[in-house]
N, C-alpha and C. Protein backbone atom coordinates (compact mmCIF):
# COMPACT_ATOMS: atom_id res chain seq x y z
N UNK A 1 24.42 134.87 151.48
CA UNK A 1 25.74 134.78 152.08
C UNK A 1 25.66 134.33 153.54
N UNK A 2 24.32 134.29 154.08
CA UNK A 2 24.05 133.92 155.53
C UNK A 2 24.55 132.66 155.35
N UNK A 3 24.05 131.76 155.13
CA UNK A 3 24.74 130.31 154.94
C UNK A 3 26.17 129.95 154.85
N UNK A 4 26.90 130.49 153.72
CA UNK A 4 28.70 130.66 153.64
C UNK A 4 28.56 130.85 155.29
N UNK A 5 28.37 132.20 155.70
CA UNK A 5 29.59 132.48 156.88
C UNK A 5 28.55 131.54 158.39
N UNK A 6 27.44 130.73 158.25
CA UNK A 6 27.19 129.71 159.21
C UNK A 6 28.31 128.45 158.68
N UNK A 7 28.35 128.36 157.70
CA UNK A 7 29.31 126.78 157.07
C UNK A 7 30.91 127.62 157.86
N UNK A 8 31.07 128.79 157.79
CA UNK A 8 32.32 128.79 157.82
C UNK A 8 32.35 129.20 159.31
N UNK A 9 31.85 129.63 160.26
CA UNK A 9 31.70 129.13 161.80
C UNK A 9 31.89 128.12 162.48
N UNK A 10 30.69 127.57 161.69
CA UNK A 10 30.77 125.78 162.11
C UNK A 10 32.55 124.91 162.08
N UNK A 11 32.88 125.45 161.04
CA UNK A 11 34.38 124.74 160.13
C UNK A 11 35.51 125.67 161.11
N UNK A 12 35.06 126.73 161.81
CA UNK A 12 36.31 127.59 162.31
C UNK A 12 37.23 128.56 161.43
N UNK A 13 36.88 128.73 160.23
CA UNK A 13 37.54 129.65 159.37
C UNK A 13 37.02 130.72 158.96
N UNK A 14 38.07 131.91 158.47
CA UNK A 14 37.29 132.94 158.50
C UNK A 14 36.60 133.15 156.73
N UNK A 15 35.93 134.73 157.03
CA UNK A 15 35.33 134.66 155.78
C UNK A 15 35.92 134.58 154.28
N UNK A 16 37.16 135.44 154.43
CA UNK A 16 38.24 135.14 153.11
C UNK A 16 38.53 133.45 152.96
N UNK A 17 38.69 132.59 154.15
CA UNK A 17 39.30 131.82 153.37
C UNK A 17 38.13 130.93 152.88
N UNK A 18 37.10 131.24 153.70
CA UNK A 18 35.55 130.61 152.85
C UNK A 18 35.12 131.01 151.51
N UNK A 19 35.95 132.13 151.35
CA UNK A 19 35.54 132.56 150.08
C UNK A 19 36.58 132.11 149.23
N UNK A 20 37.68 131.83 149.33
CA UNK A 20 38.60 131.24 148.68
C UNK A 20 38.40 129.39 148.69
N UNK A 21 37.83 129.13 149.30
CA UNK A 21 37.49 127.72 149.31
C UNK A 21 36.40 127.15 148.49
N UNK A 22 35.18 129.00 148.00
CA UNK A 22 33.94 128.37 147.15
C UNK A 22 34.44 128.66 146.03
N UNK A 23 35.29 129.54 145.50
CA UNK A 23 35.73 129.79 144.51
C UNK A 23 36.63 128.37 143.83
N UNK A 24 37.81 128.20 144.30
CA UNK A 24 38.46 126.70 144.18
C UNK A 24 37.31 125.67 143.88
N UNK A 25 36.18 125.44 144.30
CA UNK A 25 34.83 124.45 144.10
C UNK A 25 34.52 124.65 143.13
N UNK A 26 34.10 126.11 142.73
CA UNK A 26 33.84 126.60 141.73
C UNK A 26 34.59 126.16 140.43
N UNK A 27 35.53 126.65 140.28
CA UNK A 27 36.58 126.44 138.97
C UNK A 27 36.27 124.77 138.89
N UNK A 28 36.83 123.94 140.17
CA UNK A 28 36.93 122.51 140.07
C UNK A 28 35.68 122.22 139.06
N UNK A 29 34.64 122.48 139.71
CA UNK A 29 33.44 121.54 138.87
C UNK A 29 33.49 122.31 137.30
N UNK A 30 34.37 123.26 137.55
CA UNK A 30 34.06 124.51 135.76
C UNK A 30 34.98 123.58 135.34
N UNK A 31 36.36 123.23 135.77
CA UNK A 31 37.75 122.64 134.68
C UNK A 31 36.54 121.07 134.21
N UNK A 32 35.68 120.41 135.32
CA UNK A 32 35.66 119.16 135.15
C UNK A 32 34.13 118.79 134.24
N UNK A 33 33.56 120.18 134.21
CA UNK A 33 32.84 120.38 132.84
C UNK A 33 32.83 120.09 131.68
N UNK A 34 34.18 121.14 131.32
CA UNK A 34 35.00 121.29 130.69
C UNK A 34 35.55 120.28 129.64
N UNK A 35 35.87 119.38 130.87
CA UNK A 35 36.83 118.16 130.31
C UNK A 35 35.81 117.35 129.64
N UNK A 36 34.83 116.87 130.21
CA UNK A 36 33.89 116.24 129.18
C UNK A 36 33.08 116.65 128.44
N UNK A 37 33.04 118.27 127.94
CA UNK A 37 32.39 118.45 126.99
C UNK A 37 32.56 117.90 125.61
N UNK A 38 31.98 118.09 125.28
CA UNK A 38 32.46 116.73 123.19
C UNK A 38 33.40 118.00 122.56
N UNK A 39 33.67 119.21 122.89
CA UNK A 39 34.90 120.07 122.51
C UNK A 39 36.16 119.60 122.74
N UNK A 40 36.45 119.60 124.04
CA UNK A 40 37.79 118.78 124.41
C UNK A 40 37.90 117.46 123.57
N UNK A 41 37.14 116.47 123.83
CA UNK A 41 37.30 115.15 123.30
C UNK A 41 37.52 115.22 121.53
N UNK A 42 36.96 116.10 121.21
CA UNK A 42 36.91 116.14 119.91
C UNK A 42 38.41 116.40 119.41
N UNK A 43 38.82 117.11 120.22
CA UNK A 43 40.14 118.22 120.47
C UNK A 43 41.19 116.77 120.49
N UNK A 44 40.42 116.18 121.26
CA UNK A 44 41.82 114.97 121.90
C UNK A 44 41.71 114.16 120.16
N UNK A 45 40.62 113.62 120.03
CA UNK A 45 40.58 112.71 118.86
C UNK A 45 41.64 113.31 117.54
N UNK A 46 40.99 114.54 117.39
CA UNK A 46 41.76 115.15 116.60
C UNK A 46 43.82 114.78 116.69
N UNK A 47 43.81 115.33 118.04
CA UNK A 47 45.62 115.39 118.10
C UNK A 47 45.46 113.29 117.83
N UNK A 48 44.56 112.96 118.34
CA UNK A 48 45.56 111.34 118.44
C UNK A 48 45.09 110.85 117.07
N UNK A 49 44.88 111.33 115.87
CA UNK A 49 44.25 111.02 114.69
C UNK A 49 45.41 111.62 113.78
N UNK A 50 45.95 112.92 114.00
CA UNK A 50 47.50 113.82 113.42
C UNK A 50 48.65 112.70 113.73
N UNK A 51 48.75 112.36 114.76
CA UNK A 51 49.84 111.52 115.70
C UNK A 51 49.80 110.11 114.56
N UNK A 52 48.78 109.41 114.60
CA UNK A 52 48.53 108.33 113.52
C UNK A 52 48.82 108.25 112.35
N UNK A 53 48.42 109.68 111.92
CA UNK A 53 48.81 110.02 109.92
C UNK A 53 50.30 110.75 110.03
N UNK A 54 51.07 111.30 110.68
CA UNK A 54 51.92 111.77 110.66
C UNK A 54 53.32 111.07 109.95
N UNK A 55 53.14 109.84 109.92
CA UNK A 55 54.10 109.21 109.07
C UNK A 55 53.07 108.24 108.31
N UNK A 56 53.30 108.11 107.19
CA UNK A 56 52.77 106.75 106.16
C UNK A 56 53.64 105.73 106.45
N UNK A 57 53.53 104.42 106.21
CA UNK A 57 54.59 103.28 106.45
C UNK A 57 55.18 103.64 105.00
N UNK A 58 55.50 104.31 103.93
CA UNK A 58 55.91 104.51 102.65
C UNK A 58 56.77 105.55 103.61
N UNK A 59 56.92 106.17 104.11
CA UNK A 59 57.75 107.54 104.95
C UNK A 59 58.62 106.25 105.88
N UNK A 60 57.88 105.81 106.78
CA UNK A 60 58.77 105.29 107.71
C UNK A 60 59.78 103.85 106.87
N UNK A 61 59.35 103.23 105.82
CA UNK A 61 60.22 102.47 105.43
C UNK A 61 61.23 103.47 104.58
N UNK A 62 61.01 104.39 103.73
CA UNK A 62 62.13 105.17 103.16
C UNK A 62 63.20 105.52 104.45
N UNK A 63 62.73 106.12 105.52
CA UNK A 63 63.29 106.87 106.36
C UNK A 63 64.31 105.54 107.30
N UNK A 64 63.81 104.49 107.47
CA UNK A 64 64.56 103.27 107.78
C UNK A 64 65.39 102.86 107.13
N UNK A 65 64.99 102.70 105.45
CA UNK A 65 66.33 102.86 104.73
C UNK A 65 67.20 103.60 104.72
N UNK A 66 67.28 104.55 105.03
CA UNK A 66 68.00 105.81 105.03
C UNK A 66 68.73 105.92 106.28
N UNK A 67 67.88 105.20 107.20
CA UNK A 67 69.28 105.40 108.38
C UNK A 67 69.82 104.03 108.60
N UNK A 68 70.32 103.00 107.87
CA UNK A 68 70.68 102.08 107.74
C UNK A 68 71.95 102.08 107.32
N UNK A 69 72.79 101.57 108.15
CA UNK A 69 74.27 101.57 107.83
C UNK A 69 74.28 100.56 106.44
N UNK A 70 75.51 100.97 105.66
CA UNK A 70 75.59 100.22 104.48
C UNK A 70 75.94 98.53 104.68
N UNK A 71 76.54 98.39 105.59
CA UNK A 71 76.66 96.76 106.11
C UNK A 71 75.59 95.92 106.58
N UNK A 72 74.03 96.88 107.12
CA UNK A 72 73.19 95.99 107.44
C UNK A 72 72.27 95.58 106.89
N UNK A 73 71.86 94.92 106.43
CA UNK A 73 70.97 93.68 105.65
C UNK A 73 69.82 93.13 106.15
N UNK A 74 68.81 93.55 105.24
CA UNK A 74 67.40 93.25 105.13
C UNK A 74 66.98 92.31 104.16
N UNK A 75 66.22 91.04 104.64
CA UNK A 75 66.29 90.33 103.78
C UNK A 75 65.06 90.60 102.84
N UNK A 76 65.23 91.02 101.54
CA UNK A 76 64.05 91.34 100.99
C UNK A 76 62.89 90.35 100.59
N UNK A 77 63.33 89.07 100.80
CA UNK A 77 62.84 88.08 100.34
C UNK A 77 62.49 87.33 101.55
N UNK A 78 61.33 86.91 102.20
CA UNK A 78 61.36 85.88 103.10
C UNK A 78 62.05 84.92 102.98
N UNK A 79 62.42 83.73 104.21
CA UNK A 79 63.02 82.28 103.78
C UNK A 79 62.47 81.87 102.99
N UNK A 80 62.80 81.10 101.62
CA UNK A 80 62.48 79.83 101.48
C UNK A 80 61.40 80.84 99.91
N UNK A 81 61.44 81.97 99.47
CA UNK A 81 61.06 82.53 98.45
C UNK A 81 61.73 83.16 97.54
N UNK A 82 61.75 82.47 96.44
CA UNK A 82 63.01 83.04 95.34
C UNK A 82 62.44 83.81 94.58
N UNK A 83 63.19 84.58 94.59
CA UNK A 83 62.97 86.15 93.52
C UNK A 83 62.86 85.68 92.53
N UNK A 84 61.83 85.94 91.68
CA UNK A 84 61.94 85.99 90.03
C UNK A 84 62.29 86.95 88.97
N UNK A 85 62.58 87.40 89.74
CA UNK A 85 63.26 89.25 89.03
C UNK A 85 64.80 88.85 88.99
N UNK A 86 64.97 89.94 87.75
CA UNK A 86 66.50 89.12 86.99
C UNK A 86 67.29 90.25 87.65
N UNK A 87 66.37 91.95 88.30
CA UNK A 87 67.25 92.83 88.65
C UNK A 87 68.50 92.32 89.42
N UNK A 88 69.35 93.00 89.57
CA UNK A 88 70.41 92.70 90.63
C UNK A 88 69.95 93.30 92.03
N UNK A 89 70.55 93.14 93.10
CA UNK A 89 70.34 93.29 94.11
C UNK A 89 71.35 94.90 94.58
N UNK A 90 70.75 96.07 94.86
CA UNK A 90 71.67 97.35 95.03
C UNK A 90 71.48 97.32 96.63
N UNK A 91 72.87 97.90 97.24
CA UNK A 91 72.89 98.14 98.75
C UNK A 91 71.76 99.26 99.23
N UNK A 92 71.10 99.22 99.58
CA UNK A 92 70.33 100.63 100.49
C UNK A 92 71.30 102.05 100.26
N UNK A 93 71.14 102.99 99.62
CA UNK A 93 71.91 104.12 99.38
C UNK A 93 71.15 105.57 99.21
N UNK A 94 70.90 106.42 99.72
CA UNK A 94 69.79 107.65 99.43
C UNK A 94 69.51 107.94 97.90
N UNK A 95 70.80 107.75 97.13
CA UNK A 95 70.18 108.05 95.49
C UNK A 95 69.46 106.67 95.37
N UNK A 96 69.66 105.68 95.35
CA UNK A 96 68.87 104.63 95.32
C UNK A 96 67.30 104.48 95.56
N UNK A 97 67.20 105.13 97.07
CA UNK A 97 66.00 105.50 97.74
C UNK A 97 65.23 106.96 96.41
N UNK A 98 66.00 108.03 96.29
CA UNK A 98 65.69 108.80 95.36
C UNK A 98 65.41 108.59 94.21
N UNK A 99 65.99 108.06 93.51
CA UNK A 99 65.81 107.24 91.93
C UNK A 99 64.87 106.30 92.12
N UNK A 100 64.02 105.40 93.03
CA UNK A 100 62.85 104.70 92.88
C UNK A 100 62.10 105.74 93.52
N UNK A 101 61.95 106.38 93.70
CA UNK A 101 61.18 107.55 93.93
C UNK A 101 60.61 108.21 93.03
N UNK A 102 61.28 108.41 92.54
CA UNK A 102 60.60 108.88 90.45
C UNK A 102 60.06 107.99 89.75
N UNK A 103 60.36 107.09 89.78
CA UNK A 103 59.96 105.76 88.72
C UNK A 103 58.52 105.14 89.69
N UNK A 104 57.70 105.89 88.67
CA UNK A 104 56.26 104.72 89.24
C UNK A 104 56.06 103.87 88.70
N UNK A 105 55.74 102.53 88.99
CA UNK A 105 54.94 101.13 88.35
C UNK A 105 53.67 101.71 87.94
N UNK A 106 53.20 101.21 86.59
CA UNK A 106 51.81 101.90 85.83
C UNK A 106 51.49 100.47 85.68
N UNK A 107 51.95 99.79 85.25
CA UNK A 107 51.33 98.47 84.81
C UNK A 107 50.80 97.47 86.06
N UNK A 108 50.65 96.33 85.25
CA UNK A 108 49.67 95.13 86.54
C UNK A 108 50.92 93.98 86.41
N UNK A 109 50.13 93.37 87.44
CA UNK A 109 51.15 92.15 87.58
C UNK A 109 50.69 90.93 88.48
N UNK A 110 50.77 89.85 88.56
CA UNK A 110 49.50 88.96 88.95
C UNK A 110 49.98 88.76 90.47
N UNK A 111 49.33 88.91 91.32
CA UNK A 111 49.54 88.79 93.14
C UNK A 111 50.22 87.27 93.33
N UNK A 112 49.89 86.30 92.57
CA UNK A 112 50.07 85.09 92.58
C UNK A 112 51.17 84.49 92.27
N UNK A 113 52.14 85.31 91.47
CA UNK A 113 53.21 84.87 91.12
C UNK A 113 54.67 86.09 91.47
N UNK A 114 53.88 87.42 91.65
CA UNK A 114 54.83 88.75 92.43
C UNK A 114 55.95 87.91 92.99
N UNK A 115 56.85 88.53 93.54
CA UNK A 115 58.33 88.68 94.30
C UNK A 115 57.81 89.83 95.12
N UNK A 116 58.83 89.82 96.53
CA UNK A 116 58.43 90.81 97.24
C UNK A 116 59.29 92.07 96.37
N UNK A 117 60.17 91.87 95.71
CA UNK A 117 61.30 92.91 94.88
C UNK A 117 60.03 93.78 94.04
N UNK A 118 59.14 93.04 93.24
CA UNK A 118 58.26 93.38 92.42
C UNK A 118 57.10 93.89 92.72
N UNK A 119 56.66 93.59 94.54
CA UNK A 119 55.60 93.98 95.04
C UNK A 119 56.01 95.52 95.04
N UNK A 120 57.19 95.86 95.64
CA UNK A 120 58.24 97.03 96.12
C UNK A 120 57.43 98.05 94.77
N UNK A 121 57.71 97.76 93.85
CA UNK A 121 57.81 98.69 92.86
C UNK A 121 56.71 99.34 92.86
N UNK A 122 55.62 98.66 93.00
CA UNK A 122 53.57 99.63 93.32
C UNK A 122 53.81 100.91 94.38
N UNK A 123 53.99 101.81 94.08
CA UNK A 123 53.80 103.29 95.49
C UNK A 123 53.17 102.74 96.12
N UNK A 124 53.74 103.39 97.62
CA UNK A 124 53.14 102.92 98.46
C UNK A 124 53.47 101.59 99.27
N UNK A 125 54.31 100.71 98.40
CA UNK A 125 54.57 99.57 98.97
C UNK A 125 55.85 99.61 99.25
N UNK A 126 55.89 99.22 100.72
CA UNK A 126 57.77 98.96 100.94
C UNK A 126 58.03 97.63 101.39
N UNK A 127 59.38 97.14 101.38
CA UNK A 127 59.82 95.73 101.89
C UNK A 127 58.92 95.09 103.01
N UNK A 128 58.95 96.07 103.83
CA UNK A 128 57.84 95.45 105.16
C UNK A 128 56.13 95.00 104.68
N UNK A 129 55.62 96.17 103.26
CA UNK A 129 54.46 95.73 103.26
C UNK A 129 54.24 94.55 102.26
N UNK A 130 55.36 94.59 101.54
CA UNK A 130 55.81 93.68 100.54
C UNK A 130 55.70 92.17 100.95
N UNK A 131 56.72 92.04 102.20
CA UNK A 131 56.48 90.63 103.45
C UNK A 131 55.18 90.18 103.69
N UNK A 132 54.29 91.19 104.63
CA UNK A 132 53.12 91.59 104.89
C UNK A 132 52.37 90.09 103.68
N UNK A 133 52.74 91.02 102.54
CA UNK A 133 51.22 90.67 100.94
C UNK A 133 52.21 89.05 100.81
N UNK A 134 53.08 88.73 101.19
CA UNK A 134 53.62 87.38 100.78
C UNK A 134 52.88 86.56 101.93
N UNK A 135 52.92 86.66 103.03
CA UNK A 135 52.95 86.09 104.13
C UNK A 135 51.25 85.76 104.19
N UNK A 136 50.53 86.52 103.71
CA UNK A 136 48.95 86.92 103.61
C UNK A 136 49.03 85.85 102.18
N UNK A 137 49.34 85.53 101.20
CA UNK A 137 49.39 84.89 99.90
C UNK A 137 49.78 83.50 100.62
N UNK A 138 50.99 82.96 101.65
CA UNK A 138 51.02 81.61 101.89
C UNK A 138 50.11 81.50 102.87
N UNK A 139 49.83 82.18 103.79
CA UNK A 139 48.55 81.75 104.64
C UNK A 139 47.12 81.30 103.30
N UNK A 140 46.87 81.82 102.35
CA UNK A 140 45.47 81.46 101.33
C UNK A 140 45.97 80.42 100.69
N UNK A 141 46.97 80.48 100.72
CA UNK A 141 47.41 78.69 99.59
C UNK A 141 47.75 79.60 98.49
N UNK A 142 48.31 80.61 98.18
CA UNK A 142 48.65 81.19 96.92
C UNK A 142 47.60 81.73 96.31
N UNK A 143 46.78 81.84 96.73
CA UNK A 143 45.39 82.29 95.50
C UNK A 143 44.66 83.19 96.80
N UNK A 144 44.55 84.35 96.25
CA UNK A 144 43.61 85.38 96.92
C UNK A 144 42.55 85.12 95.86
N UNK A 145 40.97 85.00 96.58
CA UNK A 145 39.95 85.16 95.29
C UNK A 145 39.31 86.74 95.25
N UNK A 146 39.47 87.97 96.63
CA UNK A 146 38.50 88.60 96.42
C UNK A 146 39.51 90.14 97.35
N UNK A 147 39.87 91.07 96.21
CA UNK A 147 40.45 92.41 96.65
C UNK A 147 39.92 92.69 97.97
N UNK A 148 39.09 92.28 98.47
CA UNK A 148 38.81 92.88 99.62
C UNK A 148 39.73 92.05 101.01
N UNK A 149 39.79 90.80 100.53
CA UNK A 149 40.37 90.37 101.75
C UNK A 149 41.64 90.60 102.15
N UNK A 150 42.29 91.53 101.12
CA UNK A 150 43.78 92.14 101.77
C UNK A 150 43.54 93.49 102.40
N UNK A 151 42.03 93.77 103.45
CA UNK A 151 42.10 94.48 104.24
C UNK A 151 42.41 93.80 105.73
N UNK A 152 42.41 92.32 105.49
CA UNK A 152 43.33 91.77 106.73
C UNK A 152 44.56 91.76 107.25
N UNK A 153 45.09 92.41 105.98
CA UNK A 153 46.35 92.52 105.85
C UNK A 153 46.61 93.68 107.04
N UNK A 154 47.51 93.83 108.06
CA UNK A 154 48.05 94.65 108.71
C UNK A 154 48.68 96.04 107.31
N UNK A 155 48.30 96.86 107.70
CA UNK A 155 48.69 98.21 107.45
C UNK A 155 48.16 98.83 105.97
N UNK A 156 46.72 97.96 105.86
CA UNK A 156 46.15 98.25 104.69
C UNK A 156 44.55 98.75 104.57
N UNK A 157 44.76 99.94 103.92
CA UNK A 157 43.03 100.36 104.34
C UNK A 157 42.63 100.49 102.86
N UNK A 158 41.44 101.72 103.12
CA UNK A 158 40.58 101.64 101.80
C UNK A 158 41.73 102.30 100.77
N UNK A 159 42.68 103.19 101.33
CA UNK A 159 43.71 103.98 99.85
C UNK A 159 44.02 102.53 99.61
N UNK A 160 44.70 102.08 100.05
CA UNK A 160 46.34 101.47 99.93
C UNK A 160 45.44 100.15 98.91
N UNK A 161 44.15 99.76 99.61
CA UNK A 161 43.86 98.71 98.49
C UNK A 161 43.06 98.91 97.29
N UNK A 162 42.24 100.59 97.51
CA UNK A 162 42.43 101.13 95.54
C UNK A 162 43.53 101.33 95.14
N UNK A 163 45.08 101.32 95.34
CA UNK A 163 46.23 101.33 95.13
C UNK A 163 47.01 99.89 94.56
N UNK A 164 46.40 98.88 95.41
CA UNK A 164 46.58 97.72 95.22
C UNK A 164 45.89 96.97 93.45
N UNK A 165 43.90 97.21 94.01
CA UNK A 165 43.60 97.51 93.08
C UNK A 165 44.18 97.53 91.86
N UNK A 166 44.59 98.45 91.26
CA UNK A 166 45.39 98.96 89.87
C UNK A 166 46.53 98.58 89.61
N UNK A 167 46.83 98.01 89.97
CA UNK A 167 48.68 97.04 90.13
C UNK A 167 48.30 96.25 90.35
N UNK A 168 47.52 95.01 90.95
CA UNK A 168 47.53 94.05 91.22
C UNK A 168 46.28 92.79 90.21
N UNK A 169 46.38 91.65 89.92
CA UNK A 169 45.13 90.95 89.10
C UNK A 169 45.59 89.50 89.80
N UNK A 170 44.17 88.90 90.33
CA UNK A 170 44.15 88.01 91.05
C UNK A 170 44.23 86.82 90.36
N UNK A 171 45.01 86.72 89.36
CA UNK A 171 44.74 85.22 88.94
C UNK A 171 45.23 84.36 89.38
């Protein structure tokens, strides 16, 4: 303690507030320990990894439909791509959203000739990712040769393309 109260002579302060000044040092270098131990960081990864999965784009396109006034219009179809589906076209409506909600697509259907209406129907897929798999099909010239390369696709990982996978045949 000889040292403290020469440092705190030298400085003009007395012994409390020298002692309140090593303590404050103290904690500082303890909080800044702390902060980079791989606990915290792990801690952080964690919350910004919850934050990421917290909505699926299958959540956020239902939930977009759903707050969509009945007058506003999404074009389900890019320019210049005609539906081949004979369905009719229904307004955005929550039973609507609910009733394709029950009904899963089991069968296949060829990537090459899909509608975005028809992409819709695979879980998992909504209008936006539907665009997405069209837009990815005229960039290749119409012909995908290899399941893997629709991990270029924006908003598609290893589920979504064993998902793809089983609904989809590249001919």
């Amino acid at each position: 303690m000889k040292f403290l109260d020469n440092v705190a002579v030298k400085l003009g302060i007395t012994r409390a507030e020298m002692t309140a000044v090593t303590l404050l040092t103290f904690f500082l270098l303890l909080g800044g320990a702390l902060k980079y131990s791989g606990s915290v960081q792990e801690a952080d990864k964690a919350i910004a990894q919850a934050e990421v999965a917290r909505y699926s784009e299958d959540d956020v396109d239902s939930l977009l439909t759903l707050a969509m006034k009945p007058g506003d219009a999404v074009a389900a179809e890019p320019p210049g791509v005609v539906a081949s589906d004979a369905e009719p076209e229904e307004p955005a409506t929550r039973s609507t959203a609910r009733r394709s909600s029950k009904k899963r697509f089991t069968g296949t259907m060829a990537f090459s000739k899909a509608s975005a209406s028809q992409l819709q129907r695979i879980p998992g897929v909504g209008p936006v990712m539907a665009r997405r798999l069209i837009e990815f099909r005229k960039q290749k010239g119409g012909k995908v040769d290899h399941f893997n390369d629709f991990l270029k696709v924006k908003g598609i990982g290893k589920k979504k393309l064993e998902l793809l996978q089983k609904h989809l045949t590249l001919d």
